[in-house]
N, C-alpha and C. Protein backbone atom coordinates (compact mmCIF):
# COMPACT_ATOMS: atom_id res chain seq x y z
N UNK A 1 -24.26 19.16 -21.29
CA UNK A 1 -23.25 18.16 -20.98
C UNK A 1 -22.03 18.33 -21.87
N UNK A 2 -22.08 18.35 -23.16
CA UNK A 2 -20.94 18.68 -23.80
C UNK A 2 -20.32 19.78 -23.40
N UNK A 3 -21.06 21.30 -22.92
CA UNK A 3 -20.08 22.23 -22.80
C UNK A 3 -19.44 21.98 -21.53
N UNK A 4 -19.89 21.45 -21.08
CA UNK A 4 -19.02 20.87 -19.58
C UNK A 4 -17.66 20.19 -19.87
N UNK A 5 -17.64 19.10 -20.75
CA UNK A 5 -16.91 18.30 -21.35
C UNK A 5 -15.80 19.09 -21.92
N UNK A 6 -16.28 20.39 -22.89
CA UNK A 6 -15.42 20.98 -23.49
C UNK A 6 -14.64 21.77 -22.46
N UNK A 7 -15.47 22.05 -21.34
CA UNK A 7 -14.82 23.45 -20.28
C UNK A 7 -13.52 22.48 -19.69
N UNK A 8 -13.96 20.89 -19.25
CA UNK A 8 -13.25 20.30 -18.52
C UNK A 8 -12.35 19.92 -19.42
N UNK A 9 -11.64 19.96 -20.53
CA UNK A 9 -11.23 19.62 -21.53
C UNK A 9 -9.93 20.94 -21.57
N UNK A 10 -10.99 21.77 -21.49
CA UNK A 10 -9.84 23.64 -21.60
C UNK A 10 -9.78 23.57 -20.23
N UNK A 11 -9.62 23.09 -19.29
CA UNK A 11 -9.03 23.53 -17.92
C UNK A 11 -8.75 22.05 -17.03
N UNK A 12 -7.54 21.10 -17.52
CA UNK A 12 -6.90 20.67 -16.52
C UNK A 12 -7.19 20.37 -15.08
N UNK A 13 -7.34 21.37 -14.49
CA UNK A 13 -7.78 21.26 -12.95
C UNK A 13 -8.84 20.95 -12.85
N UNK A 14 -9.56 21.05 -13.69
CA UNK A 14 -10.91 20.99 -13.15
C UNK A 14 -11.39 19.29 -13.73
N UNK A 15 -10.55 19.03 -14.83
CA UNK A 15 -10.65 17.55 -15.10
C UNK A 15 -9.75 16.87 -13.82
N UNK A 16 -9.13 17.31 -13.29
CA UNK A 16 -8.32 16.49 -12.00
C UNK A 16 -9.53 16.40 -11.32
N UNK A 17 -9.73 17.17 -10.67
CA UNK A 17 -10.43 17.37 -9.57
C UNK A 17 -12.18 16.50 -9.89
N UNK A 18 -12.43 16.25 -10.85
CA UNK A 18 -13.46 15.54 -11.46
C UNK A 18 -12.89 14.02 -11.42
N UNK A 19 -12.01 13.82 -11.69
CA UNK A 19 -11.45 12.63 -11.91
C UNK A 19 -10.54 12.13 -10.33
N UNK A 20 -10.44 13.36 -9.60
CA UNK A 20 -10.62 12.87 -7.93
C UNK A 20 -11.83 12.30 -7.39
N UNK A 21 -13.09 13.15 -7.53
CA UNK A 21 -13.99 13.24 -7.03
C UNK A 21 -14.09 12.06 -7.52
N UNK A 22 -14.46 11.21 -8.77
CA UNK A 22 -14.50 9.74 -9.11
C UNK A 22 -14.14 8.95 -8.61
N UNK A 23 -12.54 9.19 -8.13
CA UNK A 23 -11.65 7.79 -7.53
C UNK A 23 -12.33 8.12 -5.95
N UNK A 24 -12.25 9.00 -5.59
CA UNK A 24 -12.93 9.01 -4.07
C UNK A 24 -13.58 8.19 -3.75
N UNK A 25 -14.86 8.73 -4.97
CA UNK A 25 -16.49 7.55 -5.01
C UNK A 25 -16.22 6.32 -4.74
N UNK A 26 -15.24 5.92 -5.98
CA UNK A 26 -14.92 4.63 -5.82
C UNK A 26 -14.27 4.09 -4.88
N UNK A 27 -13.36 4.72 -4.09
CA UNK A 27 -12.63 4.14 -2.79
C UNK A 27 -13.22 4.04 -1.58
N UNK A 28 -14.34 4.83 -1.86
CA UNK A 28 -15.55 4.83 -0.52
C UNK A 28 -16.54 3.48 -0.13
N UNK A 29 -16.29 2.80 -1.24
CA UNK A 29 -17.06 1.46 -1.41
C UNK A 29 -17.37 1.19 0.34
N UNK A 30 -18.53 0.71 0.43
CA UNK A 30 -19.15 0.11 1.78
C UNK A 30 -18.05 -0.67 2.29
N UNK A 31 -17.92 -2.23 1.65
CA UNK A 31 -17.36 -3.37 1.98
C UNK A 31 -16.04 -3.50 1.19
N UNK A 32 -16.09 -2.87 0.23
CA UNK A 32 -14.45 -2.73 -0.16
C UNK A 32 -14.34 -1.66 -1.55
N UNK A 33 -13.24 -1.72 -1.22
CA UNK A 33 -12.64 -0.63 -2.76
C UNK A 33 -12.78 -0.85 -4.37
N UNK A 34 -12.18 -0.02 -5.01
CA UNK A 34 -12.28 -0.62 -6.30
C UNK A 34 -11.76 -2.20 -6.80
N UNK A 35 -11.70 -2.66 -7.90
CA UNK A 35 -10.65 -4.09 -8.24
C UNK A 35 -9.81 -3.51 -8.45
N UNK A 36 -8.65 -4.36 -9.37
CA UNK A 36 -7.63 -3.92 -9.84
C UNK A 36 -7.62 -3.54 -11.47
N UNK A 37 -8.73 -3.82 -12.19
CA UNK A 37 -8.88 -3.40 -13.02
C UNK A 37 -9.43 -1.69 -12.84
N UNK A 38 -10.29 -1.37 -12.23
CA UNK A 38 -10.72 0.18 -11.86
C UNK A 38 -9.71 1.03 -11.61
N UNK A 39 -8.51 0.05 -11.27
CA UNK A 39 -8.05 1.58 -10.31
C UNK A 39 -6.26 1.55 -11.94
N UNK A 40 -6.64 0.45 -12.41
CA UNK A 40 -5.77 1.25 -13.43
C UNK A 40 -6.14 2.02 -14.33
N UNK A 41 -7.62 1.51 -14.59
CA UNK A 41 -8.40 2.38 -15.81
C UNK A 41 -8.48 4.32 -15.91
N UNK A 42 -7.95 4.09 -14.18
CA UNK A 42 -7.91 5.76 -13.73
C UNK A 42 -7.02 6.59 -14.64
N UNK A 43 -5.85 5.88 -15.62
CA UNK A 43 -4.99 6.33 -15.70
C UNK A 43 -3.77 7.22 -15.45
N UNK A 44 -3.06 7.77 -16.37
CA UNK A 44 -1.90 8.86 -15.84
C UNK A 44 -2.15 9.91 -14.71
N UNK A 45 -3.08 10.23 -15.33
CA UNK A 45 -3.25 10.91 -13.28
C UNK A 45 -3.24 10.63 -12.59
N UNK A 46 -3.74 9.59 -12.26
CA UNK A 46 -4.18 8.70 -10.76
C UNK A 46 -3.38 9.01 -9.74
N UNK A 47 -2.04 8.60 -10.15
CA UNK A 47 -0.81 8.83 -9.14
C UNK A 47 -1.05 9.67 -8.36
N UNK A 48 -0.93 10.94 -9.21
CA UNK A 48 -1.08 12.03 -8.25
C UNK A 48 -2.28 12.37 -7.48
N UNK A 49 -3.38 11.60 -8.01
CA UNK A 49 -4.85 12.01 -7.11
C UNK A 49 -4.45 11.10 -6.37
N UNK A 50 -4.39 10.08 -6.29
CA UNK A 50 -4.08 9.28 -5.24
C UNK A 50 -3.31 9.49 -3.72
N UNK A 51 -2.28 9.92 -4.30
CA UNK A 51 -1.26 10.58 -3.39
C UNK A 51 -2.18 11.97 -2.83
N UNK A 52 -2.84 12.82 -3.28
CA UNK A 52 -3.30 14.12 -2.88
C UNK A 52 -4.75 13.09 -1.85
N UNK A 53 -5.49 12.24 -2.13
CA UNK A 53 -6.27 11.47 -1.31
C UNK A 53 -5.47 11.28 0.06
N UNK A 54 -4.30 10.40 -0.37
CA UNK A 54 -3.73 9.49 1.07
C UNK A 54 -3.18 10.93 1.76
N UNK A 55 -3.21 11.75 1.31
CA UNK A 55 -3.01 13.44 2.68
C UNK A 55 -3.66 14.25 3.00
N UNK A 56 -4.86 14.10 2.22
CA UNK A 56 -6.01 14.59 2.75
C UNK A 56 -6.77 14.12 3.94
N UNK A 57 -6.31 14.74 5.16
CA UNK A 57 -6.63 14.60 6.39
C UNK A 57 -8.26 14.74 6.52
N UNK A 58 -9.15 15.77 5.61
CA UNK A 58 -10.45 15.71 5.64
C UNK A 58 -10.76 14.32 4.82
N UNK A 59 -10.56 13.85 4.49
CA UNK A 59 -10.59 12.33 3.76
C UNK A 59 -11.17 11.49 4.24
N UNK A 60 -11.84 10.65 4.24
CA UNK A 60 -12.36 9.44 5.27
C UNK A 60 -11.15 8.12 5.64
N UNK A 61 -11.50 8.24 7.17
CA UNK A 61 -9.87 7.54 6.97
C UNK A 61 -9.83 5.74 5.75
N UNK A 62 -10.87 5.71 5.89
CA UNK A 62 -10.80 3.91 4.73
C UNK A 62 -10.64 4.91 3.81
N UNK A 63 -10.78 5.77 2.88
CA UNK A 63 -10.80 6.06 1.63
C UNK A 63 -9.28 6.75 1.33
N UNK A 64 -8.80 6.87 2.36
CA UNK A 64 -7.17 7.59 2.53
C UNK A 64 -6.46 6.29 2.54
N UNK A 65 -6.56 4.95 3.35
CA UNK A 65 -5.72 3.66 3.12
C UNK A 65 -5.80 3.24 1.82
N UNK A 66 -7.40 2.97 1.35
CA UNK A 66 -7.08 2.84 0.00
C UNK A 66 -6.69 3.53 -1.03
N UNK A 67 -6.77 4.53 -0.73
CA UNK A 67 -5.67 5.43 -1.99
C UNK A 67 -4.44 4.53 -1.78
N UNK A 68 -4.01 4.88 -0.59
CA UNK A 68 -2.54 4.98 -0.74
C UNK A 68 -1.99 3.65 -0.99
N UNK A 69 -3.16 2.26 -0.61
CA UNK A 69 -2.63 0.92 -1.36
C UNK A 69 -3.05 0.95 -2.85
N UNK A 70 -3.15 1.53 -3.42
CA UNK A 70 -4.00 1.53 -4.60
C UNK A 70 -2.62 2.44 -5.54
N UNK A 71 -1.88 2.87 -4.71
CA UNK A 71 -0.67 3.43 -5.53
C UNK A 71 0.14 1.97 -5.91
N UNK A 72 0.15 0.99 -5.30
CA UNK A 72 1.07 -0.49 -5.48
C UNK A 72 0.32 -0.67 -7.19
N UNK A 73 -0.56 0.04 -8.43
CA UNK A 73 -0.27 -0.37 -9.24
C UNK A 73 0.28 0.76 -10.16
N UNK A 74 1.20 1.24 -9.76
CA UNK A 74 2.16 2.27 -10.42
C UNK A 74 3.33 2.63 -9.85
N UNK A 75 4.14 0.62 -10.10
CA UNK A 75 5.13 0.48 -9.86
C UNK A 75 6.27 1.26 -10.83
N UNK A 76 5.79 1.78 -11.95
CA UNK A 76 6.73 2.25 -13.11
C UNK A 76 7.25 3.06 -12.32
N UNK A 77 6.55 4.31 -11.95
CA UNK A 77 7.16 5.45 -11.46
C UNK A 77 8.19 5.40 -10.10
N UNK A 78 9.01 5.76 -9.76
CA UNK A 78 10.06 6.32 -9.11
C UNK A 78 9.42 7.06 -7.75
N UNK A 79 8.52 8.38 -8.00
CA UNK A 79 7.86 9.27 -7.74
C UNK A 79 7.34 8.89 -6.68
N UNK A 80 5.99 7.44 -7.23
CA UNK A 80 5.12 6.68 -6.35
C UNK A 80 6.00 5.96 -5.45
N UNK A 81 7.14 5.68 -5.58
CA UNK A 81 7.56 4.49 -4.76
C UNK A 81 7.96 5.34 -3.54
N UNK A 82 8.71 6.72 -4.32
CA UNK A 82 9.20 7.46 -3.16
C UNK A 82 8.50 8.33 -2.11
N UNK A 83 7.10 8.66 -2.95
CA UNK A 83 5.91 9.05 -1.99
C UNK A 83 5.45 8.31 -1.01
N UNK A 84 5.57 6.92 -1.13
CA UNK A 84 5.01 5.48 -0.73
C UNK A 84 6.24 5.21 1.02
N UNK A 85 7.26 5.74 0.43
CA UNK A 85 8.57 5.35 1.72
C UNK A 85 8.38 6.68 2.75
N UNK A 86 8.01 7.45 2.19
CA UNK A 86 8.21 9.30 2.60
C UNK A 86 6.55 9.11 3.98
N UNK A 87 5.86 8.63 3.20
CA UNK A 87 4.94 8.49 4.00
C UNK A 87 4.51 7.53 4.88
N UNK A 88 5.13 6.09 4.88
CA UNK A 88 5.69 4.99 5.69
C UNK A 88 6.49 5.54 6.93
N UNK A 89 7.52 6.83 6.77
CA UNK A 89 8.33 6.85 7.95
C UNK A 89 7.90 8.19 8.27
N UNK A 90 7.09 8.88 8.22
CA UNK A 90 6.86 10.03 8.85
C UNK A 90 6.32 9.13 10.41
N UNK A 91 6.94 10.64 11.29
CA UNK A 91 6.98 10.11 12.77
C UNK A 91 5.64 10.23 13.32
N UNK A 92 5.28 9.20 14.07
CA UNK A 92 3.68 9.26 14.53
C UNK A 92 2.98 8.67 13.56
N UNK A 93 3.00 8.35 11.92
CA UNK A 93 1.97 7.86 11.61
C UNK A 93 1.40 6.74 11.68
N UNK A 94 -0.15 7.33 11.41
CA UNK A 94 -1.20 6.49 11.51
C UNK A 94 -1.10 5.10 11.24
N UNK A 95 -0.97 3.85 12.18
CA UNK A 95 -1.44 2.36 11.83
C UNK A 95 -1.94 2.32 10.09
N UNK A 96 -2.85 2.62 10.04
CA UNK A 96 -3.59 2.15 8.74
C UNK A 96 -2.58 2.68 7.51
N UNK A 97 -2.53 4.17 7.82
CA UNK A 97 -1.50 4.20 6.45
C UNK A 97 -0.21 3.99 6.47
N UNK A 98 0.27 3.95 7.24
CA UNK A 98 1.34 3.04 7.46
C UNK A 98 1.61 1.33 7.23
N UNK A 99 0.69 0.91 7.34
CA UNK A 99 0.45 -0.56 6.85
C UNK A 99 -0.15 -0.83 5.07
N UNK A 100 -0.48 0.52 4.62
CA UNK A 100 -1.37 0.59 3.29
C UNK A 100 0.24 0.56 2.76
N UNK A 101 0.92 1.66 3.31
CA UNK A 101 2.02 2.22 2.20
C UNK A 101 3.31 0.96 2.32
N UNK A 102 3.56 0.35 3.72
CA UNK A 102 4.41 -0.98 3.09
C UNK A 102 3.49 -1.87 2.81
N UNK A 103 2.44 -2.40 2.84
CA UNK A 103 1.64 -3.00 1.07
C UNK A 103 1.73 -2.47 0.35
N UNK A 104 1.80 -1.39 -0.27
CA UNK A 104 2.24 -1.07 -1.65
C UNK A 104 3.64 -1.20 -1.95
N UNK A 105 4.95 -0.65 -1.41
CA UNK A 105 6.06 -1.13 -1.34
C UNK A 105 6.41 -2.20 -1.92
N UNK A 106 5.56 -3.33 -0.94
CA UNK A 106 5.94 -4.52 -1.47
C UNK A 106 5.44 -5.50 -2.20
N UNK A 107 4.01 -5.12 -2.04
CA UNK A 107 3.39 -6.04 -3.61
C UNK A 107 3.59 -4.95 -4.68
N UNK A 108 3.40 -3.35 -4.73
CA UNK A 108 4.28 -3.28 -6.26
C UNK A 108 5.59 -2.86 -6.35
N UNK A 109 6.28 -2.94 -5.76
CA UNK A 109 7.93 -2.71 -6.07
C UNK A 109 8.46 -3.14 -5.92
N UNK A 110 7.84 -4.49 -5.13
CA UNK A 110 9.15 -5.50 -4.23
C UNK A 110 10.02 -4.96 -3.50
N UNK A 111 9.67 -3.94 -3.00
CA UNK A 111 10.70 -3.21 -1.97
C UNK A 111 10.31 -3.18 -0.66
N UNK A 112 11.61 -4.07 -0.38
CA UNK A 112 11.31 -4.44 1.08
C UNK A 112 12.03 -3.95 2.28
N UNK A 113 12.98 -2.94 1.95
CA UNK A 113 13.41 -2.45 2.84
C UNK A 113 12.25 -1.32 3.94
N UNK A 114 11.88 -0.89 4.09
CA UNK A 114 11.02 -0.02 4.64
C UNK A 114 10.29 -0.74 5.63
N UNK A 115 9.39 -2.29 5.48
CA UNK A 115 8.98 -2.76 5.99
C UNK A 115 9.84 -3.98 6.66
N UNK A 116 11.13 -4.44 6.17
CA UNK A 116 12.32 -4.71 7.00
C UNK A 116 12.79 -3.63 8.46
N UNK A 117 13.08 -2.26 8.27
CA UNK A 117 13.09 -1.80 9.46
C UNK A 117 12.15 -1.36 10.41
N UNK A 118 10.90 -1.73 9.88
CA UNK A 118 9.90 -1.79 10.88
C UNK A 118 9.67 -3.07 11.66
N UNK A 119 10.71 -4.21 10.92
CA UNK A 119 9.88 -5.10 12.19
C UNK A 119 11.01 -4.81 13.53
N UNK A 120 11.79 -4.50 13.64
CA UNK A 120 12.10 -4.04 15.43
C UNK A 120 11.40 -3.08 15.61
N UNK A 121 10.35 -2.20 15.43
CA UNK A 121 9.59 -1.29 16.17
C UNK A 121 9.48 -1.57 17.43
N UNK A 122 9.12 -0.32 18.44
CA UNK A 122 8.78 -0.99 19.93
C UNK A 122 7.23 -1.84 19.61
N UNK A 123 6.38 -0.94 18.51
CA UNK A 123 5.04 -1.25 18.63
C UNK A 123 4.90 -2.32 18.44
N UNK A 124 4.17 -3.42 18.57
CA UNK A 124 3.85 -4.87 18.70
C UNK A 124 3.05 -4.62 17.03
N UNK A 125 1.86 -3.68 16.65
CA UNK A 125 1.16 -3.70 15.83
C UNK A 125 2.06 -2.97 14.89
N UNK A 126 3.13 -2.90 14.63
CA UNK A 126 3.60 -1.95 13.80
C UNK A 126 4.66 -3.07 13.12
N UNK A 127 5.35 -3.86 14.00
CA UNK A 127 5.91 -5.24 13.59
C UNK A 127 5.34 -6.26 13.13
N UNK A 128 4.15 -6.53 13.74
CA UNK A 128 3.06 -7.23 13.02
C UNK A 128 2.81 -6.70 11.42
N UNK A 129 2.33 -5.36 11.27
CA UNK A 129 2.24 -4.93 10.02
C UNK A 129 3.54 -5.42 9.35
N UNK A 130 4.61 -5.00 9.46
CA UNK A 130 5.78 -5.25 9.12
C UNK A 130 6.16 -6.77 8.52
N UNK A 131 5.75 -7.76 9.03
CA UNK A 131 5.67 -8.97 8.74
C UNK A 131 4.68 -9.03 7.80
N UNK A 132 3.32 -8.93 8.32
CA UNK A 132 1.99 -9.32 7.21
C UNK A 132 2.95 -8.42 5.68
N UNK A 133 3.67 -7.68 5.86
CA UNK A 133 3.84 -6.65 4.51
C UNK A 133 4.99 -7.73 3.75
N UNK A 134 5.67 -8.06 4.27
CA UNK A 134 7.31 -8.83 3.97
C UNK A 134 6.67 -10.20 3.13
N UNK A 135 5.27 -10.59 4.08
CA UNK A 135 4.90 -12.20 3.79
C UNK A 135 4.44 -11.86 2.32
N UNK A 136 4.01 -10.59 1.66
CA UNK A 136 3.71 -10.39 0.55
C UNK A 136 4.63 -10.69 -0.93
N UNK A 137 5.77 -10.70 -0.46
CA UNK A 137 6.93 -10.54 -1.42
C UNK A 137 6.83 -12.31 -1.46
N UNK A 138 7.33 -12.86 -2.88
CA UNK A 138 7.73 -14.22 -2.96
C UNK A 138 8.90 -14.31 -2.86
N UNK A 139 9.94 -13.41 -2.66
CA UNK A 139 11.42 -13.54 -2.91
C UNK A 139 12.34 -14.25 -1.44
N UNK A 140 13.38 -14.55 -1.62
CA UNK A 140 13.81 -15.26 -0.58
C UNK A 140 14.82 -14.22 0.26
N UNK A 141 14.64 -13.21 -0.12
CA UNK A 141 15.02 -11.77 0.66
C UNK A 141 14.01 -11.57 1.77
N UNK A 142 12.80 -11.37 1.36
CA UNK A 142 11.66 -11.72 2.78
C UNK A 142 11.61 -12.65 3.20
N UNK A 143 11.73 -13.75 3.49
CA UNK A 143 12.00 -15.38 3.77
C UNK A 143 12.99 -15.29 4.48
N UNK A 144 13.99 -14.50 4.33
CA UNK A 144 15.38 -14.38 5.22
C UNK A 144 15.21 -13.33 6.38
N UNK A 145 14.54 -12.28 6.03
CA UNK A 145 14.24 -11.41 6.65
C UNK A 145 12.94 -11.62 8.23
N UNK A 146 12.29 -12.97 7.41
CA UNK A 146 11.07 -12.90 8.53
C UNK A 146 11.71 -13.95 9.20
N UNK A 147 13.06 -14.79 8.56
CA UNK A 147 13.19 -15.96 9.68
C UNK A 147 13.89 -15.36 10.68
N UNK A 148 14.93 -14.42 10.11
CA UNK A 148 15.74 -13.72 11.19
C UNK A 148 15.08 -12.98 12.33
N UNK A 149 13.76 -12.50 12.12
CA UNK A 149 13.36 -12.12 12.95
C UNK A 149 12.70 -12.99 13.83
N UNK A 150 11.91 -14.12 13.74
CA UNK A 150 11.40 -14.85 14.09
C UNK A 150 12.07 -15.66 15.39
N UNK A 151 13.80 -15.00 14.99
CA UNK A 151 13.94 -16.09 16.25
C UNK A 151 14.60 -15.48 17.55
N UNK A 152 14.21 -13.50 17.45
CA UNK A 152 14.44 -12.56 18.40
C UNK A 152 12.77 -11.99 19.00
N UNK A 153 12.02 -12.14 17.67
CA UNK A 153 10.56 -11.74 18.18
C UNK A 153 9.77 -12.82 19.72
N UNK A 154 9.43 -11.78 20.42
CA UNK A 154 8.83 -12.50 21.44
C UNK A 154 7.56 -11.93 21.42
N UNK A 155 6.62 -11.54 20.70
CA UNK A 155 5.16 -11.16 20.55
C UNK A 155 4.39 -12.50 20.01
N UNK A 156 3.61 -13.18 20.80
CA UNK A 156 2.64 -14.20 19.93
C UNK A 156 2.30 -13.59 19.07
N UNK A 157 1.77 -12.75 19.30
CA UNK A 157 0.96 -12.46 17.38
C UNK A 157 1.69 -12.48 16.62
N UNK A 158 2.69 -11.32 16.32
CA UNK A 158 4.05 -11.23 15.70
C UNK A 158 4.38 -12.84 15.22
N UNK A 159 4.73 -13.28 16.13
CA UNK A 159 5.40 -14.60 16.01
C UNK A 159 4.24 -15.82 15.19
N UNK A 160 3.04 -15.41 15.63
CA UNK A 160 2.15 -16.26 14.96
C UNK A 160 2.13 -15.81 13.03
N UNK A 161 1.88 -14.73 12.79
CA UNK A 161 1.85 -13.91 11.69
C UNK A 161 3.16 -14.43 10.66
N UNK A 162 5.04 -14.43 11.41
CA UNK A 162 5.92 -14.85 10.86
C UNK A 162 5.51 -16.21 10.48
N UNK A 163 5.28 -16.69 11.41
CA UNK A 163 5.47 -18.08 11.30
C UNK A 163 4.01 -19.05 10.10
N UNK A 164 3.13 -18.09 9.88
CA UNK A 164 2.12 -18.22 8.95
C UNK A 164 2.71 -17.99 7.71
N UNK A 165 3.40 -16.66 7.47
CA UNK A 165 4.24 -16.46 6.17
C UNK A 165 5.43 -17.45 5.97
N UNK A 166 5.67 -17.57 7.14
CA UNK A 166 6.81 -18.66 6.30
C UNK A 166 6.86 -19.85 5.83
N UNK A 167 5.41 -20.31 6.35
CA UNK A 167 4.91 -21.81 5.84
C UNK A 167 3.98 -21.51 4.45
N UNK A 168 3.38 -20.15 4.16
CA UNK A 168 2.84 -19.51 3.26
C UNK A 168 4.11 -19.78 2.13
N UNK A 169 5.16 -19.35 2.27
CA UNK A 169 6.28 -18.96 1.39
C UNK A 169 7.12 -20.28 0.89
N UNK A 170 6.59 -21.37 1.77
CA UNK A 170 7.56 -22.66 1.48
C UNK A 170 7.43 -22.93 0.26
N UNK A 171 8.54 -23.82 0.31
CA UNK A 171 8.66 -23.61 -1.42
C UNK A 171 8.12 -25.27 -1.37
N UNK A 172 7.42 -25.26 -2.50
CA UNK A 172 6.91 -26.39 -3.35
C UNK A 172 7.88 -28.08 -3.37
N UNK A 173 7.70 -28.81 -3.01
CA UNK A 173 8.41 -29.89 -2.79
C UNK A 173 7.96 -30.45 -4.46
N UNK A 174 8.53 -31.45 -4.94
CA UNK A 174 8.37 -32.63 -5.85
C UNK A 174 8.14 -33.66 -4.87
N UNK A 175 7.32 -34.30 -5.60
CA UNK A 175 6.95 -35.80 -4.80
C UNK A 175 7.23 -37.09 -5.59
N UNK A 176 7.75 -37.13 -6.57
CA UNK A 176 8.41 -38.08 -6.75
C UNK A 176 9.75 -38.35 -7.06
């Protein structure tokens, strides 16, 4: 066991790729993924295993969404945010990661543009995502964004979903 330790120690890649194979495990969970404590403990690498997960097409597709929501706690980087938009608008993609990557957007960056021009999509489920992603933000930039839409959207669901976030988002009255 130690000379393993030491080999993985003198060769980089092979500690990545060990420390993939880990976060995998862990994203494979039956009923759900890691917490949020696990998936920071991954440290400085993570990012990038993460990101090499959410494109790995041999991947299981739940273990590819949660990578790629699991990047929303490595808001520091630049890198992640821009991997996070890059893979939001590629053409054709997949529902799931497409809905993982504006949740990450916007619960860690507060960036809400990406999931702002998705809610006119033609797709009904792609605007829907688009909303459930916006209702995440507390700011009154999404609040503006989901009312404006709210009063061109003609999808019940859609419209049910806005209209959940925006009573979600109300702001706190005083009562006396």
């Amino acid at each position: 066991m130690a000379l393993l330790s030491a080999w993985m120690l003198a060769c980089p890649a092979a500690a990545q790729q060990s420390t993939r194979a880990q976060m995998e495990h862990d994203l494979a969970g039956f009923e759900q993924g890691p917490d949020d404590a696990a998936v920071r403990s991954w440290g400085a690498e993570a990012p990038g295993a993460l990101m090499a997960i959410g494109n790995d097409g041999a991947a299981a597709p739940h273990v590819r969404q949660r990578a790629v929501f699991a990047l929303r706690h490595f808001s520091q980087r630049a890198a992640v945010r821009d991997y996070l938009r890059a893979l939001a608008t590629v053409p054709g993609q997949g529902l799931y990661l497409l809905r993982a990557a504006l949740d990450a957007l916007v619960i860690g960056f507060d960036d809400l543009s990406v999931s702002a021009g998705f809610l006119a999509d033609p797709r009904v489920e792609v605007r829907d995502g688009a909303a459930w992603s916006l209702a995440r933000s507390p700011g009154a930039a999404a609040r503006a964004l989901l009312t404006e839409r709210l009063r061109v959207e003609r999808d019940e669901t859609v419209r049910r979903t806005i209209t959940d976030a925006l009573q979600s988002m109300a702001p706190v009255r005083a009562t006396h």
